[in-house]
C-alpha atoms as a PDB file:
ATOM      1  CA  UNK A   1       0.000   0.000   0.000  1.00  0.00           C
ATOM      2  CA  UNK A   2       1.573   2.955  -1.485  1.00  0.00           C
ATOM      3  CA  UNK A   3       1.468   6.265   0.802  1.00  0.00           C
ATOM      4  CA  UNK A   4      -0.430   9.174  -0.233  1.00  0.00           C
ATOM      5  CA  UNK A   5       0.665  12.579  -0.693  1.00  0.00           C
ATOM      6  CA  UNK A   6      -1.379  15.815  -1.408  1.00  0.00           C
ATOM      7  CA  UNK A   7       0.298  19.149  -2.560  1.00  0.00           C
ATOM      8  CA  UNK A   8      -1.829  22.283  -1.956  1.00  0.00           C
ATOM      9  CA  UNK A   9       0.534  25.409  -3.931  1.00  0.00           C
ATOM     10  CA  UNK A  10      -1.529  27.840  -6.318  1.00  0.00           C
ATOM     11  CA  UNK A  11       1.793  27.768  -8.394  1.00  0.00           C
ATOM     12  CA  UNK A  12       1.550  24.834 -10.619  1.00  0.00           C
ATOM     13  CA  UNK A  13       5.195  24.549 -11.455  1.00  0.00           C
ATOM     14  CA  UNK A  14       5.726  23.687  -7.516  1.00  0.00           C
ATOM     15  CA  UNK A  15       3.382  21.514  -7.466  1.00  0.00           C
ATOM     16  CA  UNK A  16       4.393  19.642 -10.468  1.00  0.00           C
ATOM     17  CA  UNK A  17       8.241  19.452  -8.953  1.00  0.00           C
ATOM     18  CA  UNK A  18       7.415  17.967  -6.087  1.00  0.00           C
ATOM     19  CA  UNK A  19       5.202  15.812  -7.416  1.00  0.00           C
ATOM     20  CA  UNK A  20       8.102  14.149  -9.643  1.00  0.00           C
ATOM     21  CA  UNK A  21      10.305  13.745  -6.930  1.00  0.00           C
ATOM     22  CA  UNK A  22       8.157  12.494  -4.576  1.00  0.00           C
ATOM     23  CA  UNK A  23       7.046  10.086  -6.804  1.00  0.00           C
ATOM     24  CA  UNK A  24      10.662   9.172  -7.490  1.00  0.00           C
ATOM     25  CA  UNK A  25      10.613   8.226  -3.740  1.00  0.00           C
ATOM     26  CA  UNK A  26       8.021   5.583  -4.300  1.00  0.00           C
ATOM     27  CA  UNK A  27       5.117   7.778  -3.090  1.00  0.00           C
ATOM     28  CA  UNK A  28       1.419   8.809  -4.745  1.00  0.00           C
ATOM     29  CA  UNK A  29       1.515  12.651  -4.628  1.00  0.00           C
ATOM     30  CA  UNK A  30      -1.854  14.259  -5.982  1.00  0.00           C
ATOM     31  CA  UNK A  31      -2.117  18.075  -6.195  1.00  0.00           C
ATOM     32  CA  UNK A  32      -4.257  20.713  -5.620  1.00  0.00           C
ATOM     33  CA  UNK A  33      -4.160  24.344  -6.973  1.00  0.00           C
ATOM     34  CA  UNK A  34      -5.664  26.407  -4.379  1.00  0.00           C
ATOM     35  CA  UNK A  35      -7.397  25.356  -0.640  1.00  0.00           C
ATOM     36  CA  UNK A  36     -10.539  25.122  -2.437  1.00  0.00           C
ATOM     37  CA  UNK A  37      -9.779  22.642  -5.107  1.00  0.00           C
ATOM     38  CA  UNK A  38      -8.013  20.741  -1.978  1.00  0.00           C
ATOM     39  CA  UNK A  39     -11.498  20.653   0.178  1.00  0.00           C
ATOM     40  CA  UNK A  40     -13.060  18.881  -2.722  1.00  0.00           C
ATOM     41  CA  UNK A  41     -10.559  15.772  -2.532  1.00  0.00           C
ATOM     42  CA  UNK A  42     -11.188  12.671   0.083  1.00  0.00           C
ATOM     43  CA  UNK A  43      -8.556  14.619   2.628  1.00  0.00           C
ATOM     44  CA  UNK A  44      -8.474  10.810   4.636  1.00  0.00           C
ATOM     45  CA  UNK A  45      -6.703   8.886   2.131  1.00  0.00           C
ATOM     46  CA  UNK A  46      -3.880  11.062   2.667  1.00  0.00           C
ATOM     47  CA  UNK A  47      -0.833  10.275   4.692  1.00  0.00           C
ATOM     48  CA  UNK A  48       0.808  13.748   4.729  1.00  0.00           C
ATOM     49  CA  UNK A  49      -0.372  17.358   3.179  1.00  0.00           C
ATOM     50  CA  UNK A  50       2.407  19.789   1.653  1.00  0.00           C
ATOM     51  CA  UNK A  51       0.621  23.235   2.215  1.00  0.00           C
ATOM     52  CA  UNK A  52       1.150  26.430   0.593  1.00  0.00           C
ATOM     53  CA  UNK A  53       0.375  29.830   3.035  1.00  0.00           C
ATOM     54  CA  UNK A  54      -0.049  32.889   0.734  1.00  0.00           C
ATOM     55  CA  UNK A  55      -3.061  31.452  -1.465  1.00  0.00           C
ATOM     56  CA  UNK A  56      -5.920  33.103  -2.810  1.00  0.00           C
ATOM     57  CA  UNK A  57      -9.105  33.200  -0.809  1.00  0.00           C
ATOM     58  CA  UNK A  58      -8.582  30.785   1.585  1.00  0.00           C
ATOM     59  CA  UNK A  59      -5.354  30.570   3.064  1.00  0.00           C
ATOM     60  CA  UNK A  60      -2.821  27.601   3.824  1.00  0.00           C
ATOM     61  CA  UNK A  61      -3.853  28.220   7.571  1.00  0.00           C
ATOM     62  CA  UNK A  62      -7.189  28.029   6.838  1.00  0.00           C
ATOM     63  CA  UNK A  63      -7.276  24.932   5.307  1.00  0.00           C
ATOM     64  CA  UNK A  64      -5.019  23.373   7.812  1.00  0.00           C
ATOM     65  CA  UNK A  65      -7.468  24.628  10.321  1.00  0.00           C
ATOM     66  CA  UNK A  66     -10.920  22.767   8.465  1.00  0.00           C
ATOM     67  CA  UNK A  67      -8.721  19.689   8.935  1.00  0.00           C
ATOM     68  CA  UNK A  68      -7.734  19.829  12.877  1.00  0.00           C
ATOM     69  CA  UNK A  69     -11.365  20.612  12.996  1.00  0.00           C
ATOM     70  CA  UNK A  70     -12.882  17.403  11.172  1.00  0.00           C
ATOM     71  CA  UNK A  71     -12.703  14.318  12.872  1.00  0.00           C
ATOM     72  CA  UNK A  72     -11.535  12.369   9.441  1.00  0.00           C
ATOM     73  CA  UNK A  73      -8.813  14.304   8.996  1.00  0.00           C
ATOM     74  CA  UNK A  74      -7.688  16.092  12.170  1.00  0.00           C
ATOM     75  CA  UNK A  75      -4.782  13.671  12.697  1.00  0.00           C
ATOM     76  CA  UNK A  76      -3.337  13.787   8.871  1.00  0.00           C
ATOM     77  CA  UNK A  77      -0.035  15.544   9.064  1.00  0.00           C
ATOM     78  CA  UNK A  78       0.849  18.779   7.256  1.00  0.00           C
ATOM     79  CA  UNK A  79       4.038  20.263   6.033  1.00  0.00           C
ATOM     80  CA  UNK A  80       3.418  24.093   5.376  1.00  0.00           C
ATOM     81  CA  UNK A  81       6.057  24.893   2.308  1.00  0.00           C
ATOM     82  CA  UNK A  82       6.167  29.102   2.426  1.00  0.00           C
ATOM     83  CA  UNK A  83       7.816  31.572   0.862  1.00  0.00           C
ATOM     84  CA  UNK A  84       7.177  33.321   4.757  1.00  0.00           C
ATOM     85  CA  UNK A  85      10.379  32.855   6.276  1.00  0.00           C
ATOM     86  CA  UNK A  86       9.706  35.349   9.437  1.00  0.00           C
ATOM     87  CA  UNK A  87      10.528  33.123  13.142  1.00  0.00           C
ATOM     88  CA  UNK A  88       6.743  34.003  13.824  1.00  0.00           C
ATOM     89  CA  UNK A  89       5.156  32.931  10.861  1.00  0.00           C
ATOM     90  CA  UNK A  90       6.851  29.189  11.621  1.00  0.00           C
ATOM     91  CA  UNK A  91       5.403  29.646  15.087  1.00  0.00           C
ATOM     92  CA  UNK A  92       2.063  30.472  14.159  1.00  0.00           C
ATOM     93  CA  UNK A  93       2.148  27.581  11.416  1.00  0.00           C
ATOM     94  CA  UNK A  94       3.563  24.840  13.793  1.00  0.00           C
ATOM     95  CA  UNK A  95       1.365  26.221  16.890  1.00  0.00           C
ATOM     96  CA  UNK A  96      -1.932  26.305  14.238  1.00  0.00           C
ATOM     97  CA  UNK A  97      -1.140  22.322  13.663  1.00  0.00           C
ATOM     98  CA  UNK A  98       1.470  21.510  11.274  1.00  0.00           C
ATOM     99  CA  UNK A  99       3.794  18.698  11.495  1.00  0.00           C
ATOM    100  CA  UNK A 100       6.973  20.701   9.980  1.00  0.00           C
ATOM    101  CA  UNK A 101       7.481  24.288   8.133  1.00  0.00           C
ATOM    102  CA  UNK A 102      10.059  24.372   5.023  1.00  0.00           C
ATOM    103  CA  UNK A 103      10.844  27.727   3.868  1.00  0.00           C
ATOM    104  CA  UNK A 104      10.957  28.604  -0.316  1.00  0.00           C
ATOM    105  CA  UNK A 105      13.750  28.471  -2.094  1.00  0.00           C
ATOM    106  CA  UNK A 106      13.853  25.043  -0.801  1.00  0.00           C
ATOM    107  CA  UNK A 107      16.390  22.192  -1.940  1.00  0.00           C
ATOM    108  CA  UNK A 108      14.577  18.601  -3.009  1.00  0.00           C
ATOM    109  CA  UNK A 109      17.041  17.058  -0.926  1.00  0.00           C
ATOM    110  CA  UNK A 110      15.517  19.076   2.323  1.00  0.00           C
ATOM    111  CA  UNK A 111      12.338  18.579   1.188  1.00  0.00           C
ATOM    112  CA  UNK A 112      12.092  14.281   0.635  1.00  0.00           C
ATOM    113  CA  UNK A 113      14.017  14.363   3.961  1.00  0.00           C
ATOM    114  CA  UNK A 114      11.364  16.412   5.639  1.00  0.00           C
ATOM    115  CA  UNK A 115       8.444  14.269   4.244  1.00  0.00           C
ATOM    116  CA  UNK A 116      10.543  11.260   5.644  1.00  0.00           C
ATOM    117  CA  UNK A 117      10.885  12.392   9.376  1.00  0.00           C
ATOM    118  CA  UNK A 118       7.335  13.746   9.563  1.00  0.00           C
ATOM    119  CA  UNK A 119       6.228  10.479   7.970  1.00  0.00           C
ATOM    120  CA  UNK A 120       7.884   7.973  10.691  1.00  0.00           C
ATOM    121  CA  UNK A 121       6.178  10.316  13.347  1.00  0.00           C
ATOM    122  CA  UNK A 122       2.592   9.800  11.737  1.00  0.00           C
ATOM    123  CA  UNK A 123      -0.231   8.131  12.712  1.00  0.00           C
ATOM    124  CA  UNK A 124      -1.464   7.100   9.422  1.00  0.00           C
ATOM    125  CA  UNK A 125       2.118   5.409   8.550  1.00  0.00           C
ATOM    126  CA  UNK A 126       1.614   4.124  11.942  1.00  0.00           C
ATOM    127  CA  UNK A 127      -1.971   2.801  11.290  1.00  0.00           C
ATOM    128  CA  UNK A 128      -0.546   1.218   7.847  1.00  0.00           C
ATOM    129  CA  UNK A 129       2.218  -0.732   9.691  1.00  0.00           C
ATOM    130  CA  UNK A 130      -0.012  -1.556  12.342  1.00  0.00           C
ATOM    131  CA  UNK A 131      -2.499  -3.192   9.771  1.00  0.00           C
ATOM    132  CA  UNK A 132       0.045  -5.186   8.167  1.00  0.00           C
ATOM    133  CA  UNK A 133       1.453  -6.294  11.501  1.00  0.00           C
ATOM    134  CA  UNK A 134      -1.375  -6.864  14.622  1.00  0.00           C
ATOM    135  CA  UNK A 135       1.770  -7.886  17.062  1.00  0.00           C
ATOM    136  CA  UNK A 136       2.531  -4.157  16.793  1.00  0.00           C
ATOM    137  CA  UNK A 137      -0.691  -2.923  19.634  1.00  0.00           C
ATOM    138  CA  UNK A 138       0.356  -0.979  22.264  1.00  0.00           C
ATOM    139  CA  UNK A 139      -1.688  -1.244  25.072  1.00  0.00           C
ATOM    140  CA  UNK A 140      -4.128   1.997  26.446  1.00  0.00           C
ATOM    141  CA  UNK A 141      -2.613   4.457  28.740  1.00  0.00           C
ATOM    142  CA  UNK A 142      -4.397   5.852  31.587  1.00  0.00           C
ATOM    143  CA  UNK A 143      -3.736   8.306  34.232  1.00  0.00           C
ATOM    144  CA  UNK A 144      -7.366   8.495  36.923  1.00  0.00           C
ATOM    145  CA  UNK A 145     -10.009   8.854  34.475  1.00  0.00           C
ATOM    146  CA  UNK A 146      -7.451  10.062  31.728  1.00  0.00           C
ATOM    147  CA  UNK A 147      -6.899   7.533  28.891  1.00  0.00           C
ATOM    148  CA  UNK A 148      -5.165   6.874  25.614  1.00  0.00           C
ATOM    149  CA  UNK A 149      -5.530   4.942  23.071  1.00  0.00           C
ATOM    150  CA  UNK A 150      -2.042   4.393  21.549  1.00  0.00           C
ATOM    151  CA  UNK A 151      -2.823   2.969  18.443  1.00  0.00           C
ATOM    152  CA  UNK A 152      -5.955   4.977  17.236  1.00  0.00           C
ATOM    153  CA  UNK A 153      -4.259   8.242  18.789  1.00  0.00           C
ATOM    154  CA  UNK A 154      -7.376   9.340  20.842  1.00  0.00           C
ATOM    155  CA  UNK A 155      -7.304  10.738  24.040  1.00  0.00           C
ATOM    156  CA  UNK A 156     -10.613  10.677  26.346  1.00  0.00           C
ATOM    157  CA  UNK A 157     -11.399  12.751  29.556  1.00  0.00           C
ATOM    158  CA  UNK A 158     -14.220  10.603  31.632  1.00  0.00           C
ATOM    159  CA  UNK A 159     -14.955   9.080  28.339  1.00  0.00           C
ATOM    160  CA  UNK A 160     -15.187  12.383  26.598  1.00  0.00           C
ATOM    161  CA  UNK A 161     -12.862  12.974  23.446  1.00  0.00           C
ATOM    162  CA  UNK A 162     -10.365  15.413  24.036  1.00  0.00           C
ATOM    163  CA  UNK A 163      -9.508  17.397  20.548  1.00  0.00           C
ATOM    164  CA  UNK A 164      -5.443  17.110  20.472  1.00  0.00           C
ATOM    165  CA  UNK A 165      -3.147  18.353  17.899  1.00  0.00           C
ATOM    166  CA  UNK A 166      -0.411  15.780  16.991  1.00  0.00           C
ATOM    167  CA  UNK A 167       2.546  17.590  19.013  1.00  0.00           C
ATOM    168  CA  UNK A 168      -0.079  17.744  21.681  1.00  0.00           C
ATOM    169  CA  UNK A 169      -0.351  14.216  21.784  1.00  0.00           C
ATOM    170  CA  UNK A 170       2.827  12.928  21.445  1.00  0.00           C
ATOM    171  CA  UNK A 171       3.721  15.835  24.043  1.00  0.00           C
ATOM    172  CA  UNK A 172       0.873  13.682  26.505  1.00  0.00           C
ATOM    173  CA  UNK A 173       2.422  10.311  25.615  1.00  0.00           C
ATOM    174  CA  UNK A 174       5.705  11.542  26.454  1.00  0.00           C
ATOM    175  CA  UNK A 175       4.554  12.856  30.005  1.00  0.00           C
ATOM    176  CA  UNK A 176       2.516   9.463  30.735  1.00  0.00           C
ATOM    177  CA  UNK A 177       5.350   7.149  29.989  1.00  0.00           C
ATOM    178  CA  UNK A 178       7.693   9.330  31.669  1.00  0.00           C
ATOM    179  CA  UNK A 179       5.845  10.244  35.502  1.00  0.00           C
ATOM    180  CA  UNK A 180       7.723  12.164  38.332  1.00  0.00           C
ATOM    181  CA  UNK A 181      10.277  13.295  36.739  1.00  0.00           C
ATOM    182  CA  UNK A 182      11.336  17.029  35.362  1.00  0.00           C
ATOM    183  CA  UNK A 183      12.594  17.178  31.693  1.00  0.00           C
ATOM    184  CA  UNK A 184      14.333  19.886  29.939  1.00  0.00           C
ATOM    185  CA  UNK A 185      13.020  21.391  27.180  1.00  0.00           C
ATOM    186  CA  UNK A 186      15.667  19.930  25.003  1.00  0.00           C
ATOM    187  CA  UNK A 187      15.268  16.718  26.359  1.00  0.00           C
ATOM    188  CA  UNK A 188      11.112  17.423  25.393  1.00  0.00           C
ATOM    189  CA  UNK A 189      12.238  18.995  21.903  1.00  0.00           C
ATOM    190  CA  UNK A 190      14.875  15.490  20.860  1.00  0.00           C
ATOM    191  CA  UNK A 191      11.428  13.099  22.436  1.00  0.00           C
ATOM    192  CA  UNK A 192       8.614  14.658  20.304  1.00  0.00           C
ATOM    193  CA  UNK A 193       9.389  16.060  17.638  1.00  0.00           C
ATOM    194  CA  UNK A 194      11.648  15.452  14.423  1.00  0.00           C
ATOM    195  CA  UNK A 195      15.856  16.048  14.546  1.00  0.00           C
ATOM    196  CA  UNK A 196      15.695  17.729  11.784  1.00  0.00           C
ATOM    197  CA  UNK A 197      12.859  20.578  12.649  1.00  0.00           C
ATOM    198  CA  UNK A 198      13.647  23.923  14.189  1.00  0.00           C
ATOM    199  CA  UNK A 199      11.724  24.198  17.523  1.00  0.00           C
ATOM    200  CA  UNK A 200      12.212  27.173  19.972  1.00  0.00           C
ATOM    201  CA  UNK A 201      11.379  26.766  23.575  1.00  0.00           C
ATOM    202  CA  UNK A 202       7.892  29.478  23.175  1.00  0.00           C
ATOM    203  CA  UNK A 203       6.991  26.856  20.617  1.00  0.00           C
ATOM    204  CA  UNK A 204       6.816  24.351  23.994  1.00  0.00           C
ATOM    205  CA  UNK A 205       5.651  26.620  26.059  1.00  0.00           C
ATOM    206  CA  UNK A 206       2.616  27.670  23.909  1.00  0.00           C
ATOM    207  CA  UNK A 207       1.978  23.745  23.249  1.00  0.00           C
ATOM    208  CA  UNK A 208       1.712  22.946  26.848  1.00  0.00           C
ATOM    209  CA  UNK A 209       0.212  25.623  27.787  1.00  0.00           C
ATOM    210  CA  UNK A 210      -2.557  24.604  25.230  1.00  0.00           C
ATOM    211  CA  UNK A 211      -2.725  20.911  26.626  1.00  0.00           C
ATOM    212  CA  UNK A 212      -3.292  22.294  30.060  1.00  0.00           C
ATOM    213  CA  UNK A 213      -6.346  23.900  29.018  1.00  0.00           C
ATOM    214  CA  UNK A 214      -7.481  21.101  27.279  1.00  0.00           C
ATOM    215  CA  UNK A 215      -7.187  18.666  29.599  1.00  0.00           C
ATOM    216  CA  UNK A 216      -9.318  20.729  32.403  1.00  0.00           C
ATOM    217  CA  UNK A 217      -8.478  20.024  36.230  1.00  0.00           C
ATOM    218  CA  UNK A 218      -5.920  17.233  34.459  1.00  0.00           C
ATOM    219  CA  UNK A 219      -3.476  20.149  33.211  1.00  0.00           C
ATOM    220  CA  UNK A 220      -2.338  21.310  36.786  1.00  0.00           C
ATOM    221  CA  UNK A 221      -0.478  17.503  37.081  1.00  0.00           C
ATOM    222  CA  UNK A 222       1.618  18.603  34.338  1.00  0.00           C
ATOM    223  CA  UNK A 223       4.345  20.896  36.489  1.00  0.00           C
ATOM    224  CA  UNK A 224       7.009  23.364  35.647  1.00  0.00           C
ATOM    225  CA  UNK A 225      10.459  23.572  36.767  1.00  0.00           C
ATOM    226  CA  UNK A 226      11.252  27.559  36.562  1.00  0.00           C
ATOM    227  CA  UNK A 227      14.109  27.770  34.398  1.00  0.00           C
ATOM    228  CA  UNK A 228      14.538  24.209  33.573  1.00  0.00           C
ATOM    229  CA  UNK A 229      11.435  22.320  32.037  1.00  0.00           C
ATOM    230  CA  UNK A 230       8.487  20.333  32.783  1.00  0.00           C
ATOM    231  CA  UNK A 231       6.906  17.161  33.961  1.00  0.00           C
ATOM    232  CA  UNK A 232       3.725  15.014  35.057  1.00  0.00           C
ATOM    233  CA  UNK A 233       3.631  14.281  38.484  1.00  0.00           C
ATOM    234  CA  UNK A 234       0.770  12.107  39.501  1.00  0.00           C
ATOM    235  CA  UNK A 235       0.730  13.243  43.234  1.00  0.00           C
END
């Protein structure tokens, strides 16, 4: 089962260059000339979405936004590719819900290795190997009445879905796994996400600070260390 890619770039020529090499790679890359044309695909066949920003009509953010906010697709991961190349413009893309930021001019080689790392971190590759391979199930984690499901990538409050982003939940998985214990934010940054993305400690900061609020009365177990990092602490 080949993966599936979807391009979103209003400038054809992009799209039709990444598309090659991609392909070269061994993937299925469709593409999409605005957010619009995008909207109208099946989003949950794909595997990963390469998103332009600076679109006409509806933005790159936009559209990354209908899919957190879908159920079918809120866990597909995104790569915004953007001529933007300002520190908070990556902030506000990775903090809106995408997987990885690559700036243009890019390099091919940048970009396949990109696609690669975000692609080992996804759920959907993760569902794919899982369905080839049932010895792979992780068991649920729970915390009290705080649970999740490791191979379907949900997280429920007292049975209640809680609406995570991907760095959100790999963020909570970390903390689970890892109880009592303070961690750097380096030591965060090399757990969840990829070696080869840029990540600034306000990225962290704003993502946890997120996950506290989401997770209600649940939030205050995750602790800070001034000056050093964070943890869960169960007591």
């Amino acid at each position: 089962m080949r993966i599936k890619i979807l391009v979103v770039d209003d400038e054809e020529s992009i799209c039709e260059i990444l598309k090659y090499n991609l392909e070269k790679q061994g993937y299925e890359v469709d593409c999409a000339y605005s957010a619009e044309e995008a909207l109208t695909h099946d989003l949950s066949v794909y595997s990963l979405c390469i998103v332009d920003i600076m679109m006409e009509n509806l933005s790159g953010y936009d559209f990354v936004k209908r899919l957190r906010y879908n159920t079918a697709t809120e866990n597909i991961p995104v790569i915004f590719c953007s001529a933007l190349n300002s520190e908070d413009e990556k902030i506000m893309g990775l903090n809106i819900g995408a997987d990885d930021y690559i700036t243009k001019p890019f390099s091919l080689g940048e970009v396949v290795a990109r696609v690669r790392a975000v692609l080992r971190r996804s759920n959907a590759l993760q569902k794919v190997l899982y369905n080839a391979n049932r010895s792979d199930y992780e068991p649920d984690i729970t915390f009290k009445t705080l649970k999740v499901d490791r191979n379907e990538k949900v997280c429920t409050l007292d049975g209640v879905k809680v609406k995570l982003t991907r760095t959100e939940m790999d963020i909570l998985l970390f903390f689970l796994t890892h109880r009592n214990k303070i961690y750097s934010r380096k030591e965060i940054i090399d757990t969840v996400w990829a070696r080869d993305v840029v990540v600034t400690p306000r990225t962290i900061d704003t993502n946890i600070t997120r996950l506290r609020r989401k997770l209600g009365e649940y939030g205050a177990y995750i602790v800070t260390s001034p000056g050093y990092g964070y943890g869960f602490n169960e007591v």
